[in-house]
Protein backbone atom coordinates (compact mmCIF):
# COMPACT_ATOMS: atom_id res chain seq x y z
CA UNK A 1 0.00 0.00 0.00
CA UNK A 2 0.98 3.37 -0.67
CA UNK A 3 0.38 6.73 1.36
CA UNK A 4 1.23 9.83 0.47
CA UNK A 5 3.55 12.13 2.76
CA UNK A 6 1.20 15.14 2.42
CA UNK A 7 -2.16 16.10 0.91
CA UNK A 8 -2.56 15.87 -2.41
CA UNK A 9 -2.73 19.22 -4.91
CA UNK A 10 -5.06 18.61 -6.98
CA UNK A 11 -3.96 21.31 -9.69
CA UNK A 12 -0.89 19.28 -9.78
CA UNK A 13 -2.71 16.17 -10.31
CA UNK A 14 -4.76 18.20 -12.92
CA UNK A 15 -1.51 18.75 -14.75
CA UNK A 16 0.29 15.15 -14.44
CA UNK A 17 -3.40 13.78 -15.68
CA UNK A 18 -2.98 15.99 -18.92
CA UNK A 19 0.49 15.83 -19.47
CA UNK A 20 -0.75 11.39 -19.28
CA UNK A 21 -3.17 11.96 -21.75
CA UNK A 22 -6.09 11.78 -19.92
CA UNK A 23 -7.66 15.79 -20.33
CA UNK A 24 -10.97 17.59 -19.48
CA UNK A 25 -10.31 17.52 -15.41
CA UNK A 26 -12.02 20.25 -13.76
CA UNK A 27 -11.36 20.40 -9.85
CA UNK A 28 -14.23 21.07 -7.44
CA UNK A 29 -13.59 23.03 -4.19
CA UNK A 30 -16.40 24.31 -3.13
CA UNK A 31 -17.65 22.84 0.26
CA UNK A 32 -21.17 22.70 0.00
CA UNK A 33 -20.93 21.59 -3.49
CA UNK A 34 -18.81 18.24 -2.24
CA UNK A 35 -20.64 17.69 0.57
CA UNK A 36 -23.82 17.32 -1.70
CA UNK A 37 -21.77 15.16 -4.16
CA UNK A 38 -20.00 12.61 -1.00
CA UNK A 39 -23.57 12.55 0.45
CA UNK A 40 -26.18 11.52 -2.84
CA UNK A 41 -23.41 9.92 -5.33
CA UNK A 42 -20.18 8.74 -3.09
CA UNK A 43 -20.86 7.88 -0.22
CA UNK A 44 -23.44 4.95 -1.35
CA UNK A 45 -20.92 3.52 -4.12
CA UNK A 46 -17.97 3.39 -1.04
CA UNK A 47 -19.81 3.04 2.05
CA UNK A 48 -16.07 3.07 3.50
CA UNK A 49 -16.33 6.90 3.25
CA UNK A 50 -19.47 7.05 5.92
CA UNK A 51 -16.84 5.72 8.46
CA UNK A 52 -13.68 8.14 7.53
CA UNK A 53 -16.41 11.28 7.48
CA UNK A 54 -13.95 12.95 4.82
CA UNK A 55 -14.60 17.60 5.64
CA UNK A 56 -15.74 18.60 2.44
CA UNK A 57 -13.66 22.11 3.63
CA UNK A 58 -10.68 19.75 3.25
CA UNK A 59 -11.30 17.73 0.03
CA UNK A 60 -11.01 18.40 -3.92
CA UNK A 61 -13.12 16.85 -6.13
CA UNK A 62 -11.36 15.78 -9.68
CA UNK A 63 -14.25 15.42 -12.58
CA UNK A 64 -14.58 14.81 -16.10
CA UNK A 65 -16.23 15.11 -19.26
CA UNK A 66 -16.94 11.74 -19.08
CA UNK A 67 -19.02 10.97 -15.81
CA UNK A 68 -18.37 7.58 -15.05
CA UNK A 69 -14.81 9.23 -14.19
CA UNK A 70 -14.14 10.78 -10.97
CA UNK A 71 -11.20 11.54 -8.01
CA UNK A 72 -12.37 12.77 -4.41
CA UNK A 73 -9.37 13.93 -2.93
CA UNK A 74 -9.24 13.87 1.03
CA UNK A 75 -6.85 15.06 3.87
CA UNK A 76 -5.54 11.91 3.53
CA UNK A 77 -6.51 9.30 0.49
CA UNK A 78 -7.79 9.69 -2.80
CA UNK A 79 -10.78 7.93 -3.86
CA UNK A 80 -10.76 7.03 -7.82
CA UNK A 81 -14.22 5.85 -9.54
CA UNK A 82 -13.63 4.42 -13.02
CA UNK A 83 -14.80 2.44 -15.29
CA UNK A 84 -11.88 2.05 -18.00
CA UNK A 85 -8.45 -0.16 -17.02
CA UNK A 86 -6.13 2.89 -19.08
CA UNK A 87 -7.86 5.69 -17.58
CA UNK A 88 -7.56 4.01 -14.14
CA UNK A 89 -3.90 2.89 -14.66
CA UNK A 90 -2.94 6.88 -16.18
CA UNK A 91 -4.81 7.76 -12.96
CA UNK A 92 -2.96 5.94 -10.59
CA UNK A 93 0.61 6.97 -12.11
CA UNK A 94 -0.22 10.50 -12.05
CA UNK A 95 -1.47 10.21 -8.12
CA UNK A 96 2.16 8.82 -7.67
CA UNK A 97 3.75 11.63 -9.26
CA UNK A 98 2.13 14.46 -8.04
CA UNK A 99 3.17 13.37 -4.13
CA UNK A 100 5.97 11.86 -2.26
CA UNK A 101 4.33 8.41 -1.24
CA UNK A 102 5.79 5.98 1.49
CA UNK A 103 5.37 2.27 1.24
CA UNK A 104 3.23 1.13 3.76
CA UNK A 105 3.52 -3.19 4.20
CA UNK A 106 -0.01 -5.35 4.31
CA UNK A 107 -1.04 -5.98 7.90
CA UNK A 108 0.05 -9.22 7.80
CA UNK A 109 3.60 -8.37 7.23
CA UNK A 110 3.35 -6.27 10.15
CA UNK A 111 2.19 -9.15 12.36
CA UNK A 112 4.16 -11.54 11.07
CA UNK A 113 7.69 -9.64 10.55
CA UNK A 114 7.76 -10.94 6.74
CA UNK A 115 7.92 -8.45 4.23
């Protein structure tokens, strides 16, 4: 698993998506906006995100012309909904490059000492 150091910037992810060839990313910031959006459209698709209660004052929301596309960006995670393997896969390397990212091991290296 990977974690990045710090919070992502999502006009720099904006820029290492285009420069990947995936374009037409428009960033969301506006609270009330993504609190409507992680409430009616996220939240049921990733129930996971009812138990980290992402702020909305704290997130960036990455979307696309084409709508089965999007990124929520939190404090501390990103959250990528796609339905295409290359758009996922230019997603992911782009995520990588815009932050320093640790390598966190699986849980049961921890417990076990085996990496």
């Amino acid at each position: 698993m990977l974690i990045a150091k710090s919070p992502i910037n999502a006009g720099q992810l904006v820029k290492q998506l285009t420069e990947s060839g995936v374009t037409g990313a428009q960033v969301i910031t506006e609270p009330k906006v993504l609190a409507n959006f992680l409430a009616t459209q996220l939240t049921p698709h990733l129930p996971v995100l009812s138990r980290l209660q992402p702020d909305p004052a704290k997130c960036a929301l990455v979307v696309f012309p084409n709508s089965t596309t999007t990124i929520l960006l939190t404090e501390n995670a990103s959250h990528v909904c796609c339905q295409d393997e290359g758009t996922r896969q230019a997603i992911r390397q782009s995520l990588m490059a815009s932050t320093e990212m640790i390598a966190v091991p699986p849980s049961s290296a921890l417990t076990t000492g085996v990496f």
